[in-house]
Protein backbone atom coordinates (compact mmCIF):
# COMPACT_ATOMS: atom_id res chain seq x y z
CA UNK A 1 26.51 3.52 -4.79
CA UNK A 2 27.05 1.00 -2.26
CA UNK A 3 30.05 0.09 -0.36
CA UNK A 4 30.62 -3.99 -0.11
CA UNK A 5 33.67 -6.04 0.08
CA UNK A 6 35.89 -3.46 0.07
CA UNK A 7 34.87 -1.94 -3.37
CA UNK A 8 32.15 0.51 -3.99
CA UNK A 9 29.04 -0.68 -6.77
CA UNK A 10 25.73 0.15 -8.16
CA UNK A 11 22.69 -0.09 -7.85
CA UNK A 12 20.54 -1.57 -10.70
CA UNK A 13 17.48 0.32 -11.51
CA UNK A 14 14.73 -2.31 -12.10
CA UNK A 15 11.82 -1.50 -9.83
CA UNK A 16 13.99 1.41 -8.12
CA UNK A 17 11.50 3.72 -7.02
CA UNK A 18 11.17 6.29 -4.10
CA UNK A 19 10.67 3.60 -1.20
CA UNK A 20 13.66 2.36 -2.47
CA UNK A 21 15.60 5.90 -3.08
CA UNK A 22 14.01 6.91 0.61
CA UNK A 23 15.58 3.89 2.35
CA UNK A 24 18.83 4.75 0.53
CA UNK A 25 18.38 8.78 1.91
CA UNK A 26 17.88 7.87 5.59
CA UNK A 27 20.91 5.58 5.53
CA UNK A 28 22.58 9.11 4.68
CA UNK A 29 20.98 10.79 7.36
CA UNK A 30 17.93 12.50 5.53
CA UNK A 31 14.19 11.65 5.55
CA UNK A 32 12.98 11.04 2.57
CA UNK A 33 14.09 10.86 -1.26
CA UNK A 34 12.27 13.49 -3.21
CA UNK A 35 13.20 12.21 -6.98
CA UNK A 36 14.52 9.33 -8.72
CA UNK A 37 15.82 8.55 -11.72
CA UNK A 38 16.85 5.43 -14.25
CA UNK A 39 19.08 4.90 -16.96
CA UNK A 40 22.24 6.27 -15.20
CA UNK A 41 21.07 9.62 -15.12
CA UNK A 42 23.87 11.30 -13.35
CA UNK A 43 26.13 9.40 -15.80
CA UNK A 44 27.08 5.40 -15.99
CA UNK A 45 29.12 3.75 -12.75
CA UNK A 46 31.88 1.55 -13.23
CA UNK A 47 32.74 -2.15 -11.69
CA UNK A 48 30.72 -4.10 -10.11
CA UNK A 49 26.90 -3.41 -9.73
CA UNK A 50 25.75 -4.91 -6.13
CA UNK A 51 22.15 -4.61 -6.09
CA UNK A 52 19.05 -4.97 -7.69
CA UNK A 53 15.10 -5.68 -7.92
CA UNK A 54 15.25 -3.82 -4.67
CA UNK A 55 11.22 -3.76 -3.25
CA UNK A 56 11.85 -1.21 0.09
CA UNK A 57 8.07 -0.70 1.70
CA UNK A 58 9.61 2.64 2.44
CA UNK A 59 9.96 2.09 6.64
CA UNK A 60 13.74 0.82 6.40
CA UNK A 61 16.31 2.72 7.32
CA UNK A 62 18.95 1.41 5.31
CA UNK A 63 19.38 -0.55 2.40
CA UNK A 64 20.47 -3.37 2.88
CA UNK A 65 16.99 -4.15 4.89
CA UNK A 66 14.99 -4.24 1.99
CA UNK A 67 14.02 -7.27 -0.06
CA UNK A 68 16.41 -7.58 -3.02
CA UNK A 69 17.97 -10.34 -5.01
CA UNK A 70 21.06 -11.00 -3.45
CA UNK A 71 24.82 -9.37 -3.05
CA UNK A 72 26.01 -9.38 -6.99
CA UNK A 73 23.24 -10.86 -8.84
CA UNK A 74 21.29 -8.82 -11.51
CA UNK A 75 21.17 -8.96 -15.16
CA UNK A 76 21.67 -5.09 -15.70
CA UNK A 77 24.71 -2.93 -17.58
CA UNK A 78 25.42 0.37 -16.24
CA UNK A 79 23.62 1.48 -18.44
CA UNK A 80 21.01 1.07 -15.78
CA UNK A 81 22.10 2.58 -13.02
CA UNK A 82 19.36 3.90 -10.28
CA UNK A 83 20.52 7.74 -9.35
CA UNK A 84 18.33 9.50 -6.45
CA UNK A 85 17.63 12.93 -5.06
CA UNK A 86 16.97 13.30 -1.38
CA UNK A 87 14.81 16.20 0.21
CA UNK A 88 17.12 18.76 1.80
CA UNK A 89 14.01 19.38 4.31
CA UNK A 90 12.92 17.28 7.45
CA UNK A 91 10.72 17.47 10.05
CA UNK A 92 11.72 16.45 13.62
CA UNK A 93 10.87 15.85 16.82
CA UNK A 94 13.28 15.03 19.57
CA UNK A 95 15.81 14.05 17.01
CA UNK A 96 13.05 11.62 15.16
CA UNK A 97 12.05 11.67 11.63
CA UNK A 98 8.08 12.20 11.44
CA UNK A 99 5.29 13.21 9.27
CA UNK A 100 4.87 16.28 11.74
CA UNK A 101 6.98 18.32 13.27
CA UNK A 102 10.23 20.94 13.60
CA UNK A 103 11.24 22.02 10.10
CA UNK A 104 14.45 21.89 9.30
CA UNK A 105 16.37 22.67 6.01
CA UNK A 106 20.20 20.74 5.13
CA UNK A 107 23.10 23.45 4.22
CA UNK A 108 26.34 23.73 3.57
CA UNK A 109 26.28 19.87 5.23
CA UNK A 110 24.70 21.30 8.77
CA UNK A 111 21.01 20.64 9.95
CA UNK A 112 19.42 24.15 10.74
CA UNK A 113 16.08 25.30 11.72
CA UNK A 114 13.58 28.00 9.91
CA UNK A 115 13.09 31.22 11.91
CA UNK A 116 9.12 32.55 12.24
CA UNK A 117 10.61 35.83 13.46
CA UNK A 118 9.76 38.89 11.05
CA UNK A 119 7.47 36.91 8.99
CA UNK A 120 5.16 34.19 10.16
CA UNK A 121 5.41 30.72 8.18
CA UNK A 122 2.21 30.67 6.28
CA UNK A 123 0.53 27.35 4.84
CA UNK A 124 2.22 28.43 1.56
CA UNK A 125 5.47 27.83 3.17
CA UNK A 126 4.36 24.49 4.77
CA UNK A 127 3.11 23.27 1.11
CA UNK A 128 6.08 23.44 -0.36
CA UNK A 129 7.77 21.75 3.01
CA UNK A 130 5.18 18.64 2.47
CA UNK A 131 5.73 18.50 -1.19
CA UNK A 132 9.28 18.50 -0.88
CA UNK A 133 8.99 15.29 1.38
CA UNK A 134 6.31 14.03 -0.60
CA UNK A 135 3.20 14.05 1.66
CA UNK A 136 0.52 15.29 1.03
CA UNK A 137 -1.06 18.95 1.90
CA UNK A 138 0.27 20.41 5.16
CA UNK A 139 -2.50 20.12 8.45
CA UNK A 140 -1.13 23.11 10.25
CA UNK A 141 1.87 25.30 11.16
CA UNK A 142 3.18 26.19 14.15
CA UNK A 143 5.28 29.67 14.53
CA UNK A 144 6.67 28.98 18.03
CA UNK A 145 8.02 25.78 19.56
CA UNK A 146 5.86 23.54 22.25
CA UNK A 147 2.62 24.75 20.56
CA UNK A 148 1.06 21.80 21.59
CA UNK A 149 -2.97 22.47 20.93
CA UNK A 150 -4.83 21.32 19.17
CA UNK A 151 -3.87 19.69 15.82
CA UNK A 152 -0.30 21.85 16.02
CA UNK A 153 3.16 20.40 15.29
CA UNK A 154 4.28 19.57 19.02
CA UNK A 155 8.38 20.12 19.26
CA UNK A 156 10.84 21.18 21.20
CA UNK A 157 13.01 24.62 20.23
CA UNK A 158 16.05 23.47 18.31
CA UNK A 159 20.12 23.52 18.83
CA UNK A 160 22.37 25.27 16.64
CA UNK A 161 22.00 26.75 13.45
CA UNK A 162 19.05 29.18 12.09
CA UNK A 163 19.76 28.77 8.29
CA UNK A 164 16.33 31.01 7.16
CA UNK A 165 13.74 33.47 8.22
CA UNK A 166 11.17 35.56 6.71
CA UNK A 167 10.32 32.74 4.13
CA UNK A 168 7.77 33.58 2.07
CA UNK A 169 6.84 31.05 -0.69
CA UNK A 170 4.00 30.81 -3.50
CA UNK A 171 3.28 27.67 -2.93
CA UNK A 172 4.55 26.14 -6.40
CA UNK A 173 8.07 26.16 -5.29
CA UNK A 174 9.97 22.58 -5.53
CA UNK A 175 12.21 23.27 -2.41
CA UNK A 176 12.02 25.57 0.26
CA UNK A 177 15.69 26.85 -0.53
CA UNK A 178 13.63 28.10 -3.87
CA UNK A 179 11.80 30.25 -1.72
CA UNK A 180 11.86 34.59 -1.06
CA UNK A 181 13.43 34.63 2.15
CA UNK A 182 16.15 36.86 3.76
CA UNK A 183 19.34 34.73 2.70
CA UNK A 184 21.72 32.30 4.67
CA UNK A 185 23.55 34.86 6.17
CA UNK A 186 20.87 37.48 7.45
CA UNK A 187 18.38 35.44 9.76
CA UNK A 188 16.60 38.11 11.82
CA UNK A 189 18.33 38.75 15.47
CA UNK A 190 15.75 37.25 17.55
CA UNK A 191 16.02 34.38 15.75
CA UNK A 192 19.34 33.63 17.37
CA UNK A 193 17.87 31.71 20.75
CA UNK A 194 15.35 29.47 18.80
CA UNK A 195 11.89 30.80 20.45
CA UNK A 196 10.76 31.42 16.84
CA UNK A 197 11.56 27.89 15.37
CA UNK A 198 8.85 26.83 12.48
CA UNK A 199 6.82 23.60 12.74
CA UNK A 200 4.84 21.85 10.20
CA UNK A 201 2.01 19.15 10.24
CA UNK A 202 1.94 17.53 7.08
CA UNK A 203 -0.78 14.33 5.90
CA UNK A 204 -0.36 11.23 4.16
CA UNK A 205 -2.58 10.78 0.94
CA UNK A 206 -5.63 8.71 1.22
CA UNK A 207 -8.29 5.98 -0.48
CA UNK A 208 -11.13 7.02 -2.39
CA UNK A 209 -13.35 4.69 -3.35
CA UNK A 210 -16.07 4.93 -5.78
CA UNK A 211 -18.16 1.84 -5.36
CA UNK A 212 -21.37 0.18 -6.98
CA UNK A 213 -23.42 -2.15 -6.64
CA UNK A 214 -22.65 -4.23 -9.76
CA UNK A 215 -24.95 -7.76 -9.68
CA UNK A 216 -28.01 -7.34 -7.51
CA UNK A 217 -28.97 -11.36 -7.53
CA UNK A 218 -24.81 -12.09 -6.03
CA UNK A 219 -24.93 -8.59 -3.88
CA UNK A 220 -21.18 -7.87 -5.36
CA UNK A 221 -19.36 -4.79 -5.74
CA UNK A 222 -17.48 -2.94 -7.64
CA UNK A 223 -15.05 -0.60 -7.09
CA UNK A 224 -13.08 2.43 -8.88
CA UNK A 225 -10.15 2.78 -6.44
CA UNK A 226 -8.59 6.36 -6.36
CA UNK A 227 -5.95 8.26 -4.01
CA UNK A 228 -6.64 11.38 -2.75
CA UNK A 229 -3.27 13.41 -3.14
CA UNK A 230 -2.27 17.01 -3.38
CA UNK A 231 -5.86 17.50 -2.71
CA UNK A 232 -7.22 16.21 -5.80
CA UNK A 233 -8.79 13.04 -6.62
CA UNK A 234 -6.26 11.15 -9.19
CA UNK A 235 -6.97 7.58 -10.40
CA UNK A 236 -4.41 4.72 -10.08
CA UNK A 237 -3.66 3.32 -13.38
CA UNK A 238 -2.10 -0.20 -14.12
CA UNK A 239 -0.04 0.47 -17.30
CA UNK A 240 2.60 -2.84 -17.07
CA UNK A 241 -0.75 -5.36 -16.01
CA UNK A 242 0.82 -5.91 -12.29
CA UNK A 243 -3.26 -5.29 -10.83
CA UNK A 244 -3.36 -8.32 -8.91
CA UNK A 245 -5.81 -10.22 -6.28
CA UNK A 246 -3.39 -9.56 -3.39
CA UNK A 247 -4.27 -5.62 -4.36
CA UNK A 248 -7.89 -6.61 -4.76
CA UNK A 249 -8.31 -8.41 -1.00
CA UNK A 250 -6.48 -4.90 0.56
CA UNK A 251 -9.45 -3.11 -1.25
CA UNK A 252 -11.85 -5.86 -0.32
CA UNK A 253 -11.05 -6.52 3.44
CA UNK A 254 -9.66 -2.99 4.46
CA UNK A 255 -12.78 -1.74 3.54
CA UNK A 256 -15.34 -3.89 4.57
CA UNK A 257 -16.72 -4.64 1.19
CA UNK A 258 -15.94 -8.57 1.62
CA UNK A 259 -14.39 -11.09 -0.24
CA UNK A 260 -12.51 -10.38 -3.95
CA UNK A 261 -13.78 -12.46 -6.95
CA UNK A 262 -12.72 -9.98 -9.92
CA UNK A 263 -10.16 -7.18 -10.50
CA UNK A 264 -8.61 -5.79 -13.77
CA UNK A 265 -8.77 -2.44 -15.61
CA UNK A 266 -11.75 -0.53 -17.11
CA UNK A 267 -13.45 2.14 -17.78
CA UNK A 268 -14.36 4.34 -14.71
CA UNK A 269 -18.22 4.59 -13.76
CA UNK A 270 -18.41 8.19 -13.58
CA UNK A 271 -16.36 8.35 -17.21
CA UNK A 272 -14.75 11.53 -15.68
CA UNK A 273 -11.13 11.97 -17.06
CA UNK A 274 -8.84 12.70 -13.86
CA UNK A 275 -5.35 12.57 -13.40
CA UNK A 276 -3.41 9.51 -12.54
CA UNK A 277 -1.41 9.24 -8.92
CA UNK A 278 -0.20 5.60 -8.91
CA UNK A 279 1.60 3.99 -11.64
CA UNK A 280 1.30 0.49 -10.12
CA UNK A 281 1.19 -1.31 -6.62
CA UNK A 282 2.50 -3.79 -5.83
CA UNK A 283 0.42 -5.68 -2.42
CA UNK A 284 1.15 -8.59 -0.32
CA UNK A 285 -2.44 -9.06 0.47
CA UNK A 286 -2.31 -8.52 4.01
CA UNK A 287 -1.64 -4.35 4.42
CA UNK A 288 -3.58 -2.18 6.17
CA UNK A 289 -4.21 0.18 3.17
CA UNK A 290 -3.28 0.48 -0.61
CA UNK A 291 -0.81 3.13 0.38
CA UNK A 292 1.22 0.65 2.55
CA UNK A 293 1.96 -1.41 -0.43
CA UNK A 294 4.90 -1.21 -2.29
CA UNK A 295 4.29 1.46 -5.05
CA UNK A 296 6.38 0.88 -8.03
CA UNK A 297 7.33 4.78 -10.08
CA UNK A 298 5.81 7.11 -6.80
CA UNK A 299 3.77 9.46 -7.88
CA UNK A 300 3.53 9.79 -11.27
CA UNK A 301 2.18 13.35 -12.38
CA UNK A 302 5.03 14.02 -14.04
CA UNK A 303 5.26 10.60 -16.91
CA UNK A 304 3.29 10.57 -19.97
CA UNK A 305 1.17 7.68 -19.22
CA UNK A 306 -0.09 10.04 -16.33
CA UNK A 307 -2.11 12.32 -18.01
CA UNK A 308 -6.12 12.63 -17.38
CA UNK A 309 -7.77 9.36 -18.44
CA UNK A 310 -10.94 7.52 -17.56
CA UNK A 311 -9.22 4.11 -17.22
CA UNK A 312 -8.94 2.74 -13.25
CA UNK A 313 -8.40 -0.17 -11.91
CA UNK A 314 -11.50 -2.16 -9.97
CA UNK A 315 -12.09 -4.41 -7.69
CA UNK A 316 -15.04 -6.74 -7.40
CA UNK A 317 -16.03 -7.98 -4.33
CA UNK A 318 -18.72 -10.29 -2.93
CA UNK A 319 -20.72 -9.40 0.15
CA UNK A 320 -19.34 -12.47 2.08
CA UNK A 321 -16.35 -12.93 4.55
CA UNK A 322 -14.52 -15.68 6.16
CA UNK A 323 -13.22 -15.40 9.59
CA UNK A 324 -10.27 -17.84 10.80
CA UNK A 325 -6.85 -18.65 9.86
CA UNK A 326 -6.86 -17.35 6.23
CA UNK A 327 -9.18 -17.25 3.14
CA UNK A 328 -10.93 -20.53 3.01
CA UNK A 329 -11.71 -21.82 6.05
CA UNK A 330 -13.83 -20.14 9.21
CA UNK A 331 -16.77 -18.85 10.19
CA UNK A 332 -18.89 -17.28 8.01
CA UNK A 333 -20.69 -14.19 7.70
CA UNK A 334 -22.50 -11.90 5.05
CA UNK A 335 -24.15 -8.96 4.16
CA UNK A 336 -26.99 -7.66 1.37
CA UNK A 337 -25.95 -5.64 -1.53
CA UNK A 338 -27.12 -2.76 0.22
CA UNK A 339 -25.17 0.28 1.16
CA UNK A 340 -24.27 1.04 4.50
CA UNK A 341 -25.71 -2.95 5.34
CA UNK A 342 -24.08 -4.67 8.02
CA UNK A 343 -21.81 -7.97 7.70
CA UNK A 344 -23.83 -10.55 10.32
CA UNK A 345 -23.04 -14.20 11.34
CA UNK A 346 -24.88 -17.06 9.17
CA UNK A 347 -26.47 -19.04 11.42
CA UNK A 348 -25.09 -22.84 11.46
CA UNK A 349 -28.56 -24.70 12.63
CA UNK A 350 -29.51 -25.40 8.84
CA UNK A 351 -26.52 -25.38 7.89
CA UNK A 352 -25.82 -28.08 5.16
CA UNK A 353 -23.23 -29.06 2.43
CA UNK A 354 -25.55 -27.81 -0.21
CA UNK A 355 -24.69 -24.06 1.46
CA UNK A 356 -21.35 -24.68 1.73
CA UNK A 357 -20.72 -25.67 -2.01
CA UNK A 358 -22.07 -22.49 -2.91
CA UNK A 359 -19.79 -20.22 -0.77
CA UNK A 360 -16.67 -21.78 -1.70
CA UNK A 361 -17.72 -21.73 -5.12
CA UNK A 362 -18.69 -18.26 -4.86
CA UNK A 363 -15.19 -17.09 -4.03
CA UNK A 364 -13.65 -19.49 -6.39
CA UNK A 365 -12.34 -22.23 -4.55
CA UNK A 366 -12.62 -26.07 -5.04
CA UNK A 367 -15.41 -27.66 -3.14
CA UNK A 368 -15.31 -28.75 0.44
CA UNK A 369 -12.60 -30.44 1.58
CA UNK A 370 -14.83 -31.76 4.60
CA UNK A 371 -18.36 -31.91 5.95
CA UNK A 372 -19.95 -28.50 7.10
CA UNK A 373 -19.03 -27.73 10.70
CA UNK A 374 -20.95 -25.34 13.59
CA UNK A 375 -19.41 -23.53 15.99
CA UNK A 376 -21.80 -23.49 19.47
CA UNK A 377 -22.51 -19.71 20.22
CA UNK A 378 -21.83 -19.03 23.78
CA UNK A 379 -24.36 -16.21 25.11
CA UNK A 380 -23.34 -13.96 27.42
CA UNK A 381 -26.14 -12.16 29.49
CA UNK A 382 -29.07 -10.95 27.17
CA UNK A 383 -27.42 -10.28 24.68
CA UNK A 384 -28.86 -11.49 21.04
CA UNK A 385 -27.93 -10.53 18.16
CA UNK A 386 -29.26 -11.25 14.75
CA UNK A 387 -28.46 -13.91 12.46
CA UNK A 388 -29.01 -15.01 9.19
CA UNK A 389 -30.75 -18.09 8.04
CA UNK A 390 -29.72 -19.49 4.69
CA UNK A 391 -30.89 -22.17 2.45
CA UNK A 392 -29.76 -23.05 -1.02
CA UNK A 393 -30.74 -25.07 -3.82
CA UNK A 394 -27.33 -26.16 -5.04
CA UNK A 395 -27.56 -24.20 -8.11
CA UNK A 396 -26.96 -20.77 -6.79
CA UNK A 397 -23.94 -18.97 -7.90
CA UNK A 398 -23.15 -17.05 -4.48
CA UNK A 399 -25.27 -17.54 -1.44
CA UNK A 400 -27.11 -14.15 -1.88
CA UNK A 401 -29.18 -16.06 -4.47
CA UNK A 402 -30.26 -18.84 -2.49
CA UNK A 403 -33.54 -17.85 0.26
CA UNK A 404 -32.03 -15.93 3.35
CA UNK A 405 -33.29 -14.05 6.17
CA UNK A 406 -32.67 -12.67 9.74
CA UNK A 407 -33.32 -14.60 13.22
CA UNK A 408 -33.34 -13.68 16.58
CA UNK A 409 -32.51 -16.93 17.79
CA UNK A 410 -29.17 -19.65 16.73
CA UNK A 411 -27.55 -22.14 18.69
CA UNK A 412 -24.75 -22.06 16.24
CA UNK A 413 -22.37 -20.67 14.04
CA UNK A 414 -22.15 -21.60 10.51
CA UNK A 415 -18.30 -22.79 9.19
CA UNK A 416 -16.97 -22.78 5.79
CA UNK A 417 -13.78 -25.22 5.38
CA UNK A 418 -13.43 -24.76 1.34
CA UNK A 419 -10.33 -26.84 -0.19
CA UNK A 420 -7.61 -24.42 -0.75
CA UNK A 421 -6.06 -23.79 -3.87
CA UNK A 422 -4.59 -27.14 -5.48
CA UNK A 423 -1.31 -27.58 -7.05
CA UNK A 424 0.82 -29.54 -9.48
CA UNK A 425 3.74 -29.89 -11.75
CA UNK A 426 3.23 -30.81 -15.71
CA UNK A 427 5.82 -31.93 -17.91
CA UNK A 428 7.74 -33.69 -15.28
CA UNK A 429 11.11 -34.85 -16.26
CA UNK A 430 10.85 -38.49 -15.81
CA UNK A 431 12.64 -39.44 -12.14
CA UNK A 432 12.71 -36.09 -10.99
CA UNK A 433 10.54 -33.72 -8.77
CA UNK A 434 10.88 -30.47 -11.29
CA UNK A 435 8.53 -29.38 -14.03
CA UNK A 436 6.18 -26.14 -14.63
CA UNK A 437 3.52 -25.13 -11.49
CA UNK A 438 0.59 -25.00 -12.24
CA UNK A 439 -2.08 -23.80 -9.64
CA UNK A 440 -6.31 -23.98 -9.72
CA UNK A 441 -8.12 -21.42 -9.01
CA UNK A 442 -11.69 -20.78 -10.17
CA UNK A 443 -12.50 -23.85 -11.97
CA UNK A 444 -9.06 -23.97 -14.13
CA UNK A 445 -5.52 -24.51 -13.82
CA UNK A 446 -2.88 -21.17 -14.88
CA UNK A 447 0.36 -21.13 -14.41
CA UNK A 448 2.89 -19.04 -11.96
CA UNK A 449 4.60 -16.32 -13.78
CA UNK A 450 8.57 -16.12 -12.83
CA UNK A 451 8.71 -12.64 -11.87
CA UNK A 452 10.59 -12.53 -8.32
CA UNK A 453 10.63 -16.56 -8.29
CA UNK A 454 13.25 -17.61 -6.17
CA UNK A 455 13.92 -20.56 -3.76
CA UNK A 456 11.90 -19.40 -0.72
CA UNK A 457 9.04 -19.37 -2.77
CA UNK A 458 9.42 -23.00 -4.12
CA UNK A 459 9.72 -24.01 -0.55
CA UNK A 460 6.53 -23.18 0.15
CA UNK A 461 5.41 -25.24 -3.45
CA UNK A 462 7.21 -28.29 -1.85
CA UNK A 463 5.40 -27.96 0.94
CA UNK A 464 2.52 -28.10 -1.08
CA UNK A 465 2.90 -30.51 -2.86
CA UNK A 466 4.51 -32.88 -0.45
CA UNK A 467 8.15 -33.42 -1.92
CA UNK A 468 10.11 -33.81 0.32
CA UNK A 469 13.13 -32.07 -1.03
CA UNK A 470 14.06 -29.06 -3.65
């Protein structure tokens, strides 16, 4: 519950998930969340219900940082209310929450530290540490403070309480209080000064990818994107249709693959059934990785839907990218449909419209919105690099397909200014700017679905289509 107004509410749970729940835990002074629930599982709330469509990214630190609706506005009973469970373990250094570090366990409502003294902390312990703050598989362990080599947990020796020593887990606990150890109330002697405080060194899942070269004439690629987690390859699955282009270009551009023309759900290449990680993402476009996006249900292992399947979602991308301000316009450079090829500057000296039609086509924009452009290249020393020489037809669908090869020698650097994506309203009530948006893309107008469509989004649709007031 949240406090606002003077009167304590809920919290709806559409879209609650563990960035979410974890936001909500470190505004009560733990790390991370560990579980979450919907459908008011610790039983329904009364009054009012204050939030919901909360979309944390899982770095805030309270709640009310995240992105949500507003103060009061939902369209939930409490019959939805979002419950949480947050880890009773953290690691710490120098009083700051981190993916590495001291390990301590909450008890009896006081932060205490794990004792190494008696019985070492194996990388049994530390699993079950890392699982419990749901990272992945632990790196190392450290059995005595300031450690400091290598790829150990670097902390400082802690202040007062030792809550446990001689821990000594299987490995398949759930929480490190679930663990053989020797009690509360009998921590070994020499635990008593802290020279024997644990650390632990946990890591963050990762991206597999398991690409192929799909159309040999366009030089595209496909690709099965996976997570490693736990240790174990697991696939992400897309069971509410949320796979979008913004998750595609992270793929695409993270990864050095190029530009995305195609994404969706299919069967995986290697038709291996594997078990599902990801329920569904949910990218801006413009992350780092697939794991920085906002992932909607956490790990999943545990939900029906999750079980071993040979459906993953793809992305499709062509061998071409576009370097300036965003997607459509800058200069250009590409790369054959060969693995482990090299993305290198087209070379602006024959450079024509006919080219430049066939790139923005290619990546499914509307043709140019001006003539071709060159950017001089300013040589520095002796230093050449290669370029490549392109020359279409006009009929080519992606630039691959038109004649190409590599020069020593350019004076300039070939530009792509495609039109970006066009707009409009239909069924316009007559005097009035208001109607349905439409948007073209590829060829053919679609509509905008409504999910999260709110007035800071139709802003940027005025702006686009040059009313001059909402």
């Amino acid at each position: 519950e949240v406090f606002f107004n003077g009167e304590w509410g809920t919290v709806c749970d559409d879209e609650w998930d563990l960035p979410d729940a974890t936001a909500a835990c470190r505004q009560l002074g733990f790390q991370r969340a560990s579980k979450v629930w919907q459908k008011a599982h610790f039983g329904k709330g009364t009054g009012r219900i204050w939030m919901d469509d909360l979309r944390c990214v899982g770095t805030e630190k309270r709640l009310a940082d995240c992105v949500f609706d507003g103060v009061g506005l939902h369209e939930c009973d409490h019959g939805e209310d979002a419950s949480m469970e947050c880890s009773d373990v953290r690691l710490t250094v120098d009083g700051s929450n981190t993916i590495s570090g001291r390990v301590e366990i909450y008890h009896n409502n006081v932060w205490g530290t794990v004792c190494s003294a008696g019985s070492n902390f194996s990388m049994k312990d530390a699993s079950v540490v890392c699982q419990q703050l749901n990272y992945d598989s632990p790196t190392s362990v450290a059995n005595v403070p300031y450690s400091c080599t290598g790829n150990s947990p670097c902390y400082r020796a802690g202040k007062g309480k030792v809550w446990l020593s001689g821990v000594q887990c299987a490995g398949s606990e759930d929480s490190l209080r679930d663990c053989p150890s020797s009690g509360w109330t009998a921590v070994d002697q020499r635990c008593s000064s802290h020279h024997y405080d644990v650390g632990v060194a946990c890591s963050f899942a990762h991206v597999q990818l398991d690409s192929q070269l799909t159309d040999v004439s366009s030089g595209d690629w496909s690709v099965d994107v996976m997570v490693v987690h736990q240790g174990a390859s697991r696939r992400i699955i897309d069971p509410f249709n949320k796979w979008s282009w913004s998750d595609a270009r992270v793929v695409c551009l993270n990864h050095n693959l190029g530009y995305p023309v195609a994404w969706g759900v299919h069967t995986a290449s290697s038709g291996k059934a594997l078990p599902a990680a990801l329920s569904y993402l949910d990218c801006y476009g413009n992350e780092k990785s697939l794991l920085d996006c906002m992932v909607f249900g956490g790990w999943c292992e545990s939900l029906p839907q999750c079980a071993a399947t040979t459906q993953n979602v793809y992305a499709r991308c062509a061998p071409v990218q576009i370097r300036g301000a965003n997607d459509y316009t800058g200069v250009l450079s590409m790369r054959q449909g060969v693995a482990g090829s090299q993305f290198k500057t087209v070379c602006g000296d024959s450079w024509s419209s006919t080219e430049h039609r066939v790139v923005c086509g290619q990546l499914g924009f509307s043709p140019p919105q001006s003539s071709p452009t060159k950017l001089p290249i300013m040589l520095h020393g002796d230093t050449v690099d290669q370029y490549w020489k392109v020359t279409c037809q006009g009929t080519e669908n992606s630039i691959l397909q038109c004649p190409y090869s590599l020069v020593d020698h350019c004076s300039s650097k070939a530009q792509v200014a495609c039109a970006p994506p066009l707009v409009r309203l239909t069924n316009v009530t007559r005097g009035k700017f208001s109607g349905r948006v439409e948007v073209y893309f590829s060829g053919r107008w679609g509509s905008v679905c409504d999910d999260r469509w709110d007035h800071r989004d139709a802003q940027v649709w005025k702006s686009l289509l040059s009313v001059k007031r909402l």
